[in-house]
N, C-alpha and C. Protein backbone atom coordinates (compact mmCIF):
# COMPACT_ATOMS: atom_id res chain seq x y z
N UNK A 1 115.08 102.27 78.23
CA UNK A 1 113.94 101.42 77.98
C UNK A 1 114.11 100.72 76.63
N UNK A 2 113.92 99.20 76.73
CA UNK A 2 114.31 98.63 75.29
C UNK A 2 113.07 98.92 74.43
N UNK A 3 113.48 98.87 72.91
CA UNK A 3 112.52 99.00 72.38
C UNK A 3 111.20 98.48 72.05
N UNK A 4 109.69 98.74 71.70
CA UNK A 4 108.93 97.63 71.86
C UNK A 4 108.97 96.14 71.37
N UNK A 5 109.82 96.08 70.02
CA UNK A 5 109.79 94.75 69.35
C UNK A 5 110.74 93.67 70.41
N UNK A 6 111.64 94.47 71.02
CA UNK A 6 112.71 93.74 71.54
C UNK A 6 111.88 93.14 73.19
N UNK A 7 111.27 94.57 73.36
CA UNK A 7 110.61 93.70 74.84
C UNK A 7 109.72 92.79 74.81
N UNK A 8 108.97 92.82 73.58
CA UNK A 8 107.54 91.64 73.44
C UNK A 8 108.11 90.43 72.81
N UNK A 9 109.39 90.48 72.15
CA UNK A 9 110.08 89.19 71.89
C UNK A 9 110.24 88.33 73.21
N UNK A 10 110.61 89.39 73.79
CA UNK A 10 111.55 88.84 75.07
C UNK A 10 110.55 88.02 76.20
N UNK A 11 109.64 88.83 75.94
CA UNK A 11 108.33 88.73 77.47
C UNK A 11 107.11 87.71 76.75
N UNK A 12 107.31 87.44 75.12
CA UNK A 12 106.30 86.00 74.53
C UNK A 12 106.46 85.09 75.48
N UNK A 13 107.30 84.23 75.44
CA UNK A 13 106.96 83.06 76.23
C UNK A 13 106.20 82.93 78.01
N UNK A 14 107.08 84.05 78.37
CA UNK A 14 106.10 83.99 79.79
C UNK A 14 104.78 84.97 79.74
N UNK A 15 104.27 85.59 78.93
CA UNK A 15 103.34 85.92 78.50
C UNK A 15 102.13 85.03 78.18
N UNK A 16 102.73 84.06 77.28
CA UNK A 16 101.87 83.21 76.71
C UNK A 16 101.25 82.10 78.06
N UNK A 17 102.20 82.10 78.76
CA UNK A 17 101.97 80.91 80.35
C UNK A 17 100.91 81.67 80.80
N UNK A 18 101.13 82.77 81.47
CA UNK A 18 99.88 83.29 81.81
C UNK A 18 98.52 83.53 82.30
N UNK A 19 98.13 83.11 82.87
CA UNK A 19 96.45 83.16 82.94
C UNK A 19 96.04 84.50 82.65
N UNK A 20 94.93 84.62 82.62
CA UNK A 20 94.29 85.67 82.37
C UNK A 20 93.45 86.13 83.52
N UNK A 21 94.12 87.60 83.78
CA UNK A 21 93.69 87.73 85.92
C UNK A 21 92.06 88.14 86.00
N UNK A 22 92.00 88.20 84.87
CA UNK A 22 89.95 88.24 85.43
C UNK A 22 89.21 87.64 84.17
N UNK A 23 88.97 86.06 84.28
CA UNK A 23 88.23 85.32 82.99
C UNK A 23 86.87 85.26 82.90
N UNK A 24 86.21 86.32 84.02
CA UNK A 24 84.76 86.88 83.76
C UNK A 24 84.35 87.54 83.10
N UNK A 25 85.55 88.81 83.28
CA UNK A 25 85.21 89.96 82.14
C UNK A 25 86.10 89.69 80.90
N UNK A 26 87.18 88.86 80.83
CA UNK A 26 87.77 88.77 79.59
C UNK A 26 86.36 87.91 78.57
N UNK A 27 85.71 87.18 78.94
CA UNK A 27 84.05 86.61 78.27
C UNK A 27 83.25 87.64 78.05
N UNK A 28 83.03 88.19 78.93
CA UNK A 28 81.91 89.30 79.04
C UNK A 28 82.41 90.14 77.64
N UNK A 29 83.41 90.61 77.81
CA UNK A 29 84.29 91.58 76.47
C UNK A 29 83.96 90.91 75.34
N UNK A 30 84.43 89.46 75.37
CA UNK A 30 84.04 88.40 73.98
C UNK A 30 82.76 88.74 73.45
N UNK A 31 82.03 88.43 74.31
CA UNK A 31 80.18 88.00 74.40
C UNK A 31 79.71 89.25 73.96
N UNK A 32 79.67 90.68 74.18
CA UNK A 32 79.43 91.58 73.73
C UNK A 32 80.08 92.47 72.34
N UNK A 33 81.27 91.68 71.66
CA UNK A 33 81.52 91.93 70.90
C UNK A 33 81.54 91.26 70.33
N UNK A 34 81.56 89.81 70.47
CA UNK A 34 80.38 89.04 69.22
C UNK A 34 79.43 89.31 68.86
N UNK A 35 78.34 89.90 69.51
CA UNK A 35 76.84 90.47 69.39
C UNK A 35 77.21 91.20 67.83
N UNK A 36 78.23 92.22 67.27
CA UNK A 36 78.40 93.00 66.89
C UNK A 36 78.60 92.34 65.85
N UNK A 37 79.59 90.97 65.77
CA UNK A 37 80.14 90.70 64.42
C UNK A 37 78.61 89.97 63.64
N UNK A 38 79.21 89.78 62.14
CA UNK A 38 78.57 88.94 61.16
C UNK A 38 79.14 88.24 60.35
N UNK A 39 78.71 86.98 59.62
CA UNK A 39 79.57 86.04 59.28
C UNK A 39 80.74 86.56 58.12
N UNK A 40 80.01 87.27 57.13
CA UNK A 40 80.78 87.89 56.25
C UNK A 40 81.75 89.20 56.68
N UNK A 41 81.86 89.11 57.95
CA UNK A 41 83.11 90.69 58.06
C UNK A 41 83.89 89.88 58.11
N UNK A 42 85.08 90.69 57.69
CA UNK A 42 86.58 91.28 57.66
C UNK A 42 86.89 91.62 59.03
N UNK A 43 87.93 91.59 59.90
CA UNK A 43 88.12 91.97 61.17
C UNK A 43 89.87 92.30 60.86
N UNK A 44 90.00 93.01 61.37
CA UNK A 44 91.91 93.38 61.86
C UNK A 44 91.92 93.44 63.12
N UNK A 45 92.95 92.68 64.01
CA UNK A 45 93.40 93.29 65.10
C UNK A 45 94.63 93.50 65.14
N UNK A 46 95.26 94.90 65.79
CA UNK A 46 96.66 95.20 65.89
C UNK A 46 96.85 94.63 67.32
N UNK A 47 98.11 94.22 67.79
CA UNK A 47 98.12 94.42 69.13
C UNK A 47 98.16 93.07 69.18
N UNK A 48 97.70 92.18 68.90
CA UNK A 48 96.86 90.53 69.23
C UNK A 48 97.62 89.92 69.90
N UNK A 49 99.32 90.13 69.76
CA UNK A 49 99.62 89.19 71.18
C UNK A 49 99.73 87.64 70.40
N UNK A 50 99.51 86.81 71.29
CA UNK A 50 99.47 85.08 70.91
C UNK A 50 98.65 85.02 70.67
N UNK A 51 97.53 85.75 70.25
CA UNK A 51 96.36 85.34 68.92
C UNK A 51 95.05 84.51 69.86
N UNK A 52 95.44 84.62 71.11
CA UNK A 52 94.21 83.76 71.78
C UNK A 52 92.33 84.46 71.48
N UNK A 53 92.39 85.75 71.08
CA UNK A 53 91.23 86.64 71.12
C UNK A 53 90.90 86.41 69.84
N UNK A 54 91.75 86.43 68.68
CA UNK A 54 91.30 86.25 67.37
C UNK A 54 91.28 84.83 67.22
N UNK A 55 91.44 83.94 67.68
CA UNK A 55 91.42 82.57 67.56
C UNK A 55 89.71 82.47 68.04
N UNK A 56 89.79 82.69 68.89
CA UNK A 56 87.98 83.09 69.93
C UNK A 56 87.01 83.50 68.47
N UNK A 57 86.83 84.48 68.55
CA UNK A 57 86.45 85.03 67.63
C UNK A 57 86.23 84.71 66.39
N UNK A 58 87.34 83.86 65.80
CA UNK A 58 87.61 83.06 63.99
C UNK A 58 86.23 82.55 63.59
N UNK A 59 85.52 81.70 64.46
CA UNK A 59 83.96 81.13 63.76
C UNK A 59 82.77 82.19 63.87
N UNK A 60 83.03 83.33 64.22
CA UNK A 60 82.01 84.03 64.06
C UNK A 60 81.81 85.01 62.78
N UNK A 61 83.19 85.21 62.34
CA UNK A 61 83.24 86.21 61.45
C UNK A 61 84.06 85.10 59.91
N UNK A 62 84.12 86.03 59.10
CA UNK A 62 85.00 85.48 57.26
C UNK A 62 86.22 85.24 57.56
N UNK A 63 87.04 85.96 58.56
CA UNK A 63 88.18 86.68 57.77
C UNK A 63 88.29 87.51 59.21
N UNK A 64 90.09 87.28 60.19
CA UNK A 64 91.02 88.11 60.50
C UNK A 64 92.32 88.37 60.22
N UNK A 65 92.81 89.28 60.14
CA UNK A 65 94.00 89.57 60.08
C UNK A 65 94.26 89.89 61.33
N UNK A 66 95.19 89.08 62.46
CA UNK A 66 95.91 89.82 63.36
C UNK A 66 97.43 90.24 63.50
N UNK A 67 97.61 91.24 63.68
CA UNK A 67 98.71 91.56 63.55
C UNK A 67 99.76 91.85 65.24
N UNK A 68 101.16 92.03 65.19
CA UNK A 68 101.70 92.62 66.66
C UNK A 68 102.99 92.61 65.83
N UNK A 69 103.94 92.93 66.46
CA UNK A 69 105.16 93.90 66.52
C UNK A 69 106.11 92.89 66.81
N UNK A 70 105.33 92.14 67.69
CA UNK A 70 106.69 90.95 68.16
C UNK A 70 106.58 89.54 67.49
N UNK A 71 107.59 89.43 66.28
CA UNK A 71 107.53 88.29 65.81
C UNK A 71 107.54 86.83 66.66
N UNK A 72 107.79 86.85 67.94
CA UNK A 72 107.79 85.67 68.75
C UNK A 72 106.14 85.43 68.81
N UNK A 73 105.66 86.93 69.67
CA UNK A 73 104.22 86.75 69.58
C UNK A 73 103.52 85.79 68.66
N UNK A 74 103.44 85.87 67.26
CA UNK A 74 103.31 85.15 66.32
C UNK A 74 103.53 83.74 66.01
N UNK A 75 105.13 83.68 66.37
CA UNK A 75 105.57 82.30 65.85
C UNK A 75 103.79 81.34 67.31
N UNK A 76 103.74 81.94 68.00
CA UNK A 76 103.25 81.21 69.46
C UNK A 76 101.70 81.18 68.53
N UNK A 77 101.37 82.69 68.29
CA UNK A 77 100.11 82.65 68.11
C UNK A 77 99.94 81.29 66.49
N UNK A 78 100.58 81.42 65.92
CA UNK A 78 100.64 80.59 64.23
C UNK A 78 100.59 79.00 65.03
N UNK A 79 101.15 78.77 66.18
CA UNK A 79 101.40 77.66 66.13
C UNK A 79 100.14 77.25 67.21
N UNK A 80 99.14 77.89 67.86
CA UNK A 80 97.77 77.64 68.21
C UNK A 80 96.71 77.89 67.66
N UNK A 81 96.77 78.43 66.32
CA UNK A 81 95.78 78.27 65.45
C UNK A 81 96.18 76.80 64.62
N UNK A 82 97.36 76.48 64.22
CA UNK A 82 97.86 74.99 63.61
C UNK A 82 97.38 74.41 64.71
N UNK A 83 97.78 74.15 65.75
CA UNK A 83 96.68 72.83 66.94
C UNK A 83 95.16 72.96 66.64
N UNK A 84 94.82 74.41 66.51
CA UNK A 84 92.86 74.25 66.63
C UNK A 84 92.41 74.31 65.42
N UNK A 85 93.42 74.26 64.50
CA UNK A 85 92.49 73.82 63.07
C UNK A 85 92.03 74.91 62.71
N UNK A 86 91.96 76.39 62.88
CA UNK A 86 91.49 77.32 62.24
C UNK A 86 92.35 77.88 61.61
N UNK A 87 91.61 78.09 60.16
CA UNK A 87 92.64 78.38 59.07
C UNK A 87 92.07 80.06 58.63
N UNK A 88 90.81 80.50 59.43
CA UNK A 88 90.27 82.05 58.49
C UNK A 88 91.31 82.92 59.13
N UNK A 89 91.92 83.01 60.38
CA UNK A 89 93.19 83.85 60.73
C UNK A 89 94.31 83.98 60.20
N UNK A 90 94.88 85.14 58.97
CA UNK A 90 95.85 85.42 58.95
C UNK A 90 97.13 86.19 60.26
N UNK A 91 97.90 85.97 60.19
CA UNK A 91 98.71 86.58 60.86
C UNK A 91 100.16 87.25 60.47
N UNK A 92 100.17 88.52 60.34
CA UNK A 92 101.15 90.00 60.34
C UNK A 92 102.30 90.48 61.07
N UNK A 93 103.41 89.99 60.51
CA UNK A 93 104.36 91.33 61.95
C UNK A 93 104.21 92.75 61.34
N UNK A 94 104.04 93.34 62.15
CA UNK A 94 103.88 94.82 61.75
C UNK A 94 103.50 95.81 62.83
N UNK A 95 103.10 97.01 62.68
CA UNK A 95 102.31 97.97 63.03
C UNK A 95 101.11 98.55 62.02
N UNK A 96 100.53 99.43 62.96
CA UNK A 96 99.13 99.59 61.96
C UNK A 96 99.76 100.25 60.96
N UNK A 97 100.96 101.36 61.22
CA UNK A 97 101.72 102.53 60.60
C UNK A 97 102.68 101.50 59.16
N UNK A 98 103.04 100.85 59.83
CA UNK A 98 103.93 99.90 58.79
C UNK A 98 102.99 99.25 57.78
N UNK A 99 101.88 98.35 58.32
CA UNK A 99 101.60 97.06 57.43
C UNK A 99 100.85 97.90 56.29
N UNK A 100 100.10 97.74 55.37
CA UNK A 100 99.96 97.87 54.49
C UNK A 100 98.53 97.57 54.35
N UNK A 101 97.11 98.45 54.08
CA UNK A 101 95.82 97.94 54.40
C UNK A 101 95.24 98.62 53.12
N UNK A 102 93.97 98.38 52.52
CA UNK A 102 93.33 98.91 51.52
C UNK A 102 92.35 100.01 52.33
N UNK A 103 92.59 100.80 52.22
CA UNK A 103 91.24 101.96 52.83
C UNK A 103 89.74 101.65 52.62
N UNK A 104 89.05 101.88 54.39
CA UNK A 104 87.76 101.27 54.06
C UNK A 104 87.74 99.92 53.67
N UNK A 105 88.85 98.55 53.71
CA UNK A 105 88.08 97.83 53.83
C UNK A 105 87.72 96.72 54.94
N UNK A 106 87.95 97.05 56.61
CA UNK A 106 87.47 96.13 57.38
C UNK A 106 86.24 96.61 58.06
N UNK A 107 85.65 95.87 58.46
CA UNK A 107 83.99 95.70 59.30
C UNK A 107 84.41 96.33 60.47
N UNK A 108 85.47 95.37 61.21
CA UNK A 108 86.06 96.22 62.49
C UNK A 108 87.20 95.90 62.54
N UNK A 109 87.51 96.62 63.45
CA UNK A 109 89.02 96.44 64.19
C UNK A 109 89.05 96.70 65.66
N UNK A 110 89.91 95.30 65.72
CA UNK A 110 90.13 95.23 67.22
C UNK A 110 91.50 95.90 67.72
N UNK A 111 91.58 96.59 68.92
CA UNK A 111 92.27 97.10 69.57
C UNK A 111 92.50 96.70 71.09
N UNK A 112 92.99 95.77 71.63
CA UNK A 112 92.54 95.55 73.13
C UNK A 112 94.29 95.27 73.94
N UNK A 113 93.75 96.13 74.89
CA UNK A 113 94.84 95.97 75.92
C UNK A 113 96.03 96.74 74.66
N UNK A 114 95.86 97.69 74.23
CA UNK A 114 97.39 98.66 73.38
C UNK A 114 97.12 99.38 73.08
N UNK A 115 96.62 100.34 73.06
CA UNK A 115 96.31 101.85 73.12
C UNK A 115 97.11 102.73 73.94
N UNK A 116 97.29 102.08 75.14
CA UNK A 116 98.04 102.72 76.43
C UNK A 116 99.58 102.76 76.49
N UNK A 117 99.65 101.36 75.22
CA UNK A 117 100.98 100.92 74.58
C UNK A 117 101.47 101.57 73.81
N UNK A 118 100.93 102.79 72.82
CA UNK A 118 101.37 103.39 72.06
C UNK A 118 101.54 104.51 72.12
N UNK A 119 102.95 105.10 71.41
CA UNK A 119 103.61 106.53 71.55
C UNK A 119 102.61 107.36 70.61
N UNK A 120 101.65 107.06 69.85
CA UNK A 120 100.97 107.98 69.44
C UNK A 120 99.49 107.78 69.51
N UNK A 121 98.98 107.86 70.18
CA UNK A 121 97.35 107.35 70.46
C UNK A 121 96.30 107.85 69.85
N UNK A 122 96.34 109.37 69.57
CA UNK A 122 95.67 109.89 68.41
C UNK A 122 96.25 109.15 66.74
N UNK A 123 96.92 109.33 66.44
CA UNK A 123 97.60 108.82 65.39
C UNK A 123 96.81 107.19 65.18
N UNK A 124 97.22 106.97 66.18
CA UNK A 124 96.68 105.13 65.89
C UNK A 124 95.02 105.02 65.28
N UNK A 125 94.36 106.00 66.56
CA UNK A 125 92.98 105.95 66.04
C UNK A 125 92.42 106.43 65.03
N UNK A 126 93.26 107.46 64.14
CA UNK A 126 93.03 108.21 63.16
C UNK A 126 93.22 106.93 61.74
N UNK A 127 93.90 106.37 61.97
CA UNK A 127 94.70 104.51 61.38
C UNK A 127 93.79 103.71 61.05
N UNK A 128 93.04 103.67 62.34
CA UNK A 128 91.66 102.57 62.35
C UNK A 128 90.84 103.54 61.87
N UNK A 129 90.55 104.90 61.78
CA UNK A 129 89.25 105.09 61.38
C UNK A 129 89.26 105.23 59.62
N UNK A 130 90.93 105.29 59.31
CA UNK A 130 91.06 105.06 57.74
C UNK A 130 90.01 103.71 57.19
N UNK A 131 91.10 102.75 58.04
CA UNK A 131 91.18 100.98 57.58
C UNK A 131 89.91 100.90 57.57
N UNK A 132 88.79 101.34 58.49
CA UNK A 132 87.41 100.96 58.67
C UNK A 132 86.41 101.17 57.34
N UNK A 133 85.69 100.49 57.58
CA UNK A 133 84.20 100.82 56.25
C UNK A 133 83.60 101.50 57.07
N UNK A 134 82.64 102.55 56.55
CA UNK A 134 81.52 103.49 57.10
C UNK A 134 81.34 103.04 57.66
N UNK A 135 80.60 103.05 58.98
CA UNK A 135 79.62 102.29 60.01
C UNK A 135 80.19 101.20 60.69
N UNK A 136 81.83 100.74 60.09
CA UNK A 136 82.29 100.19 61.36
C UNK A 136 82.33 100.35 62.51
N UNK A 137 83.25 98.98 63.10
CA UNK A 137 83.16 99.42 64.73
C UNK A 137 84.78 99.23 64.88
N UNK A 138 85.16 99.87 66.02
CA UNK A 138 86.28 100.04 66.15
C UNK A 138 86.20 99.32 67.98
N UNK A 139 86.84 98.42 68.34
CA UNK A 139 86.82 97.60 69.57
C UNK A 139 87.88 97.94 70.12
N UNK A 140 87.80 98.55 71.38
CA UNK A 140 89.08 98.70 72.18
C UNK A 140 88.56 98.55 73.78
N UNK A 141 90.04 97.74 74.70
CA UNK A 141 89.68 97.49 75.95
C UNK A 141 91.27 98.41 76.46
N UNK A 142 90.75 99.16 77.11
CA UNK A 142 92.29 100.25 77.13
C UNK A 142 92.77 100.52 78.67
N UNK A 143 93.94 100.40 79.36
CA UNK A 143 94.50 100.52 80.73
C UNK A 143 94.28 101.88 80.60
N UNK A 144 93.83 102.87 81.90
CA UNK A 144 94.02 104.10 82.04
C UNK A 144 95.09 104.51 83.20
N UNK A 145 96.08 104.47 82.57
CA UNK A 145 97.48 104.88 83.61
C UNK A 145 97.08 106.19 84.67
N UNK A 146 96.71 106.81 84.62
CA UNK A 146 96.58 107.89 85.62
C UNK A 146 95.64 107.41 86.45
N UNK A 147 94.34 106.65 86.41
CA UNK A 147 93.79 106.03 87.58
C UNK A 147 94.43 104.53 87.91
N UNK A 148 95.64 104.35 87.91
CA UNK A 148 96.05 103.06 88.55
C UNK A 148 96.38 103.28 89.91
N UNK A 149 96.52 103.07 90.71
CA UNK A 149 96.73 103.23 92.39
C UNK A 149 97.84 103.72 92.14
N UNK A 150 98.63 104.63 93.39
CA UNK A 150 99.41 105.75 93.06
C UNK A 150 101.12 104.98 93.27
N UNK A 151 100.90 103.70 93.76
CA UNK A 151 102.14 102.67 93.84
C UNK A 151 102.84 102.26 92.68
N UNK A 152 101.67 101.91 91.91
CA UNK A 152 101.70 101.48 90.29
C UNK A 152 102.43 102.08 89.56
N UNK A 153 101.98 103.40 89.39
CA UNK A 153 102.09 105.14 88.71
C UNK A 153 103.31 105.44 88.94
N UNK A 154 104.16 104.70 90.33
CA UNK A 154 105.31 105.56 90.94
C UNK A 154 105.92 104.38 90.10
N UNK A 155 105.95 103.07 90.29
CA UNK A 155 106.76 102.03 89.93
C UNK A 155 107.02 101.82 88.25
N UNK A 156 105.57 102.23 87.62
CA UNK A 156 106.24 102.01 86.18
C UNK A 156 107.56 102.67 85.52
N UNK A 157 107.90 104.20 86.00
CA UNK A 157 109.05 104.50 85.51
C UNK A 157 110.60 103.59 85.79
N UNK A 158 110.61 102.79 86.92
CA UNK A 158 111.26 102.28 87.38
C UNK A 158 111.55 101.39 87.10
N UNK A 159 110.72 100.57 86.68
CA UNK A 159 110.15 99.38 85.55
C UNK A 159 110.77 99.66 84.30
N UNK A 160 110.51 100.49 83.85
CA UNK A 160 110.69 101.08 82.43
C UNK A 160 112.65 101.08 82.24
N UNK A 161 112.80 101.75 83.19
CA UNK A 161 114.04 102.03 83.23
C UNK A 161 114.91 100.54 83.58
N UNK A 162 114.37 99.61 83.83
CA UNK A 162 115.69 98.46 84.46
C UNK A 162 114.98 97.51 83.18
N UNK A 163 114.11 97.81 82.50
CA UNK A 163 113.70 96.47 81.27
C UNK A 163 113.04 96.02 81.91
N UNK A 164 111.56 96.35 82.45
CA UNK A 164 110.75 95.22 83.03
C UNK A 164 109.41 96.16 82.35
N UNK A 165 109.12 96.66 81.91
CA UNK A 165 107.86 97.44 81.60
C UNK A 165 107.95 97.97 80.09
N UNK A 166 107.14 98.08 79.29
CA UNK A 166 107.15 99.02 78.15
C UNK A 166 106.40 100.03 78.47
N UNK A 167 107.07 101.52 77.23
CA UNK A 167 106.31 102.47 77.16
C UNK A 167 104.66 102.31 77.36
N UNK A 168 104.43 103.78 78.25
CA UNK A 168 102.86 103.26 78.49
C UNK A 168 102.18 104.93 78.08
N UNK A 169 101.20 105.15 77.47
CA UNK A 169 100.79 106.46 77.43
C UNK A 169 99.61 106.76 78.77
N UNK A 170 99.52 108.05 78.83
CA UNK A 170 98.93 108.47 79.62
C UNK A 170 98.24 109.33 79.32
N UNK A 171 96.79 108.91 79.24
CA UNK A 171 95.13 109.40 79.26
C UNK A 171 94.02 108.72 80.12
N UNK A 172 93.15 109.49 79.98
CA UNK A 172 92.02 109.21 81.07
C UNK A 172 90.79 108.91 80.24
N UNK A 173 89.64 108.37 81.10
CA UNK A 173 88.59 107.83 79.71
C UNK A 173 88.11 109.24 79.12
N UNK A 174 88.49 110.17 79.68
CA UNK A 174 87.50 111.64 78.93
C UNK A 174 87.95 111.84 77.62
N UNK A 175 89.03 111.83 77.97
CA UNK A 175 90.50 111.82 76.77
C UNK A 175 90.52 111.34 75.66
N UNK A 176 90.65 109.79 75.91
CA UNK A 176 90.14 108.95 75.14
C UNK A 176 88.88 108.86 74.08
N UNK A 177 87.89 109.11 75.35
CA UNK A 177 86.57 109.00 74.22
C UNK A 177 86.54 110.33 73.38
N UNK A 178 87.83 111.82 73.59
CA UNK A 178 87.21 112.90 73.17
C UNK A 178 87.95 112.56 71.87
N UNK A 179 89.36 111.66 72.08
CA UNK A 179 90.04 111.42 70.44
C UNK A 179 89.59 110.37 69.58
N UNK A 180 88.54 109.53 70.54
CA UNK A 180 87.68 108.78 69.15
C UNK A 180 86.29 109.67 68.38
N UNK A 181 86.29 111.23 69.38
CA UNK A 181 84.89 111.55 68.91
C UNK A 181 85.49 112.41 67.65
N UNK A 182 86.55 113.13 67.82
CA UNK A 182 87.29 114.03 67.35
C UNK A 182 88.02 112.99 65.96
N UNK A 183 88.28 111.47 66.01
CA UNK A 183 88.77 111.09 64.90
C UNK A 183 87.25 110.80 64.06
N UNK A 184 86.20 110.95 64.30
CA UNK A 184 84.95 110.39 63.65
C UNK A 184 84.04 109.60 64.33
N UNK A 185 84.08 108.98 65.19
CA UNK A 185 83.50 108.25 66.06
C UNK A 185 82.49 108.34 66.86
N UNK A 186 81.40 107.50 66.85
CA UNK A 186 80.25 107.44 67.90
C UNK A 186 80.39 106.52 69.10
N UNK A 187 80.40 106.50 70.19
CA UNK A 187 80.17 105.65 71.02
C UNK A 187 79.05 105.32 71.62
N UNK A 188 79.26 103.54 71.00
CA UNK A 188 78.14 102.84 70.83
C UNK A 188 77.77 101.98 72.57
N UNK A 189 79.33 101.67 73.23
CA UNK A 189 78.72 100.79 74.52
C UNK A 189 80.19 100.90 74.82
N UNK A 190 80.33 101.40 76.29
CA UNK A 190 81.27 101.99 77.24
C UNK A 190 81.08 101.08 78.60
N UNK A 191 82.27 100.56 78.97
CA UNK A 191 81.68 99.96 80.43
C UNK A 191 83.49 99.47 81.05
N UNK A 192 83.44 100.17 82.28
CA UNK A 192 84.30 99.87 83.04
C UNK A 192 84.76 98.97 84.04
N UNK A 193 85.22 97.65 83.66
CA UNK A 193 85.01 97.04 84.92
C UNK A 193 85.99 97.18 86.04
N UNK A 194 86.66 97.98 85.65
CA UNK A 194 87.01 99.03 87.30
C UNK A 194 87.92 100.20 86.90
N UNK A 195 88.25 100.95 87.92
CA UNK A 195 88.69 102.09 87.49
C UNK A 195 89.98 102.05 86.89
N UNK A 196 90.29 101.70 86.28
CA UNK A 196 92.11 102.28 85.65
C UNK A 196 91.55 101.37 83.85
N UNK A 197 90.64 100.83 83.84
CA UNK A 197 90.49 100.13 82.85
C UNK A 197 89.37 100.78 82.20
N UNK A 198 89.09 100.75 80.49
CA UNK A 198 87.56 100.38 80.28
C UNK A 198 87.74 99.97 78.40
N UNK A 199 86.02 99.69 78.29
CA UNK A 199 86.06 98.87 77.13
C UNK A 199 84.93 99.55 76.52
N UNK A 200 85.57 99.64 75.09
CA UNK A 200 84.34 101.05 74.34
C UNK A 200 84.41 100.26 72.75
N UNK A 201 83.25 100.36 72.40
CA UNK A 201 83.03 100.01 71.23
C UNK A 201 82.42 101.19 70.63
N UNK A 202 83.22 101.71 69.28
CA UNK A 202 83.05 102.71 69.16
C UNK A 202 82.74 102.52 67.27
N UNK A 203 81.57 103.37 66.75
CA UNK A 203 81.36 103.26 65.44
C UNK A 203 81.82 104.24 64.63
N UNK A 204 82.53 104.18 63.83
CA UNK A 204 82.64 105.48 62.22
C UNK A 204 81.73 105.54 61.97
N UNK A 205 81.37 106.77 62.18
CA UNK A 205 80.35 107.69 61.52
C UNK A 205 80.31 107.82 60.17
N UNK A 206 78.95 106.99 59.31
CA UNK A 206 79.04 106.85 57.71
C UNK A 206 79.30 108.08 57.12
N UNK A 207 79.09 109.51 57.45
CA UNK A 207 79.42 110.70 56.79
C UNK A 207 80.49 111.00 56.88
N UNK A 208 81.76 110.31 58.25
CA UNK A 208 82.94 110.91 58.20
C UNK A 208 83.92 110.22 57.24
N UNK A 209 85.18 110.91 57.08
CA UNK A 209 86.20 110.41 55.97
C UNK A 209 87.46 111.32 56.69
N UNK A 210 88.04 109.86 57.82
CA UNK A 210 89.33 111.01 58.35
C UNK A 210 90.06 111.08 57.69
């Protein structure tokens, strides 16, 4: 299995073509996590991909940093924020583990669609609940590999193995919500729009300090 930087280099451009296979709930996700922001936060997202979510997002809030792993990702995402004129998005190659953040200081952080992507999933969330200010929110929309239809489940190793898939972890939403409760976390609004998927907005608890 190639490594992640090498496969998301590779898979930017037809990535970026793309549609997006359900643009009801990819809004719905927006729309309810705008509710959340305010003009003066700070936002990070790891994961961001071609920057289309933090581009969305840029007039509601001060200030993102998005970050991903695959410098192609970037060159794509840098060069659709230069067409739309938004200049509050910075953009990062990195990981959360690599880049370099001041403790406590973002409002939130976004996480969507890479959680499932990462070899350490506790670890990551323990990351965001550093980077966060008290009473942040922590945004994640996460694949749940063990409820994907049992075709899927059989094919990703197979995938994995010929270069067509990246590493994928495997947890279930119980799981999940027990390592955001266990890193500090309240969950604020949970909603599945079908089974192998769901989307949790989850707050640091002002008394905790992971």
């Amino acid at each position: 299995m190639k490594s992640a930087q090498a496969f998301w280099d590779k898979t930017a451009a037809r990535y970026a073509k793309s549609p997006i296979s359900d643009e009801e709930t990819y809004r719905k996700k927006l729309k309810i996590t705008q509710r959340y922001f305010k003009p003066d936060w700070s936002v990070l997202e790891f994961g961001c991909g071609t920057g289309s979510t933090a581009l969305i997002h840029a007039p509601h809030v001060r200030e993102i940093i998005a970050t991903d792993i695959s410098g192609k990702m970037l060159e794509i995402a840098r060069s659709k924020a230069r067409d739309a004129g938004i200049e509050n998005v910075e953009f990062q190659q990195g990981t959360l583990d690599s880049l370099k953040f001041e403790p406590e200081h973002f409002d939130a952080v976004l996480g969507l669609n890479i959680l499932h992507l990462l070899e350490d999933v506790e670890g990551a969330i323990a990351r965001v609940g550093q980077l966060l200010k008290p009473g942040g929110i922590f945004v994640s929309s996460t694949g749940l590999i063990p409820m994907m239809k049992l075709h899927w489940r059989l094919l990703i190793p197979v995938m994995q193995t010929l270069g067509f898939a990246p590493y994928v972890a495997r947890f279930d939403k119980v799981e999940l919500i027990a390592m955001l409760t266990a890193a500090g976390f309240t969950i604020e609004h949970e909603w599945q729009p079908d089974q192998a998927s769901v989307f949790i907005i989850a707050r640091k608890r002002r008394s905790c300090v992971p």
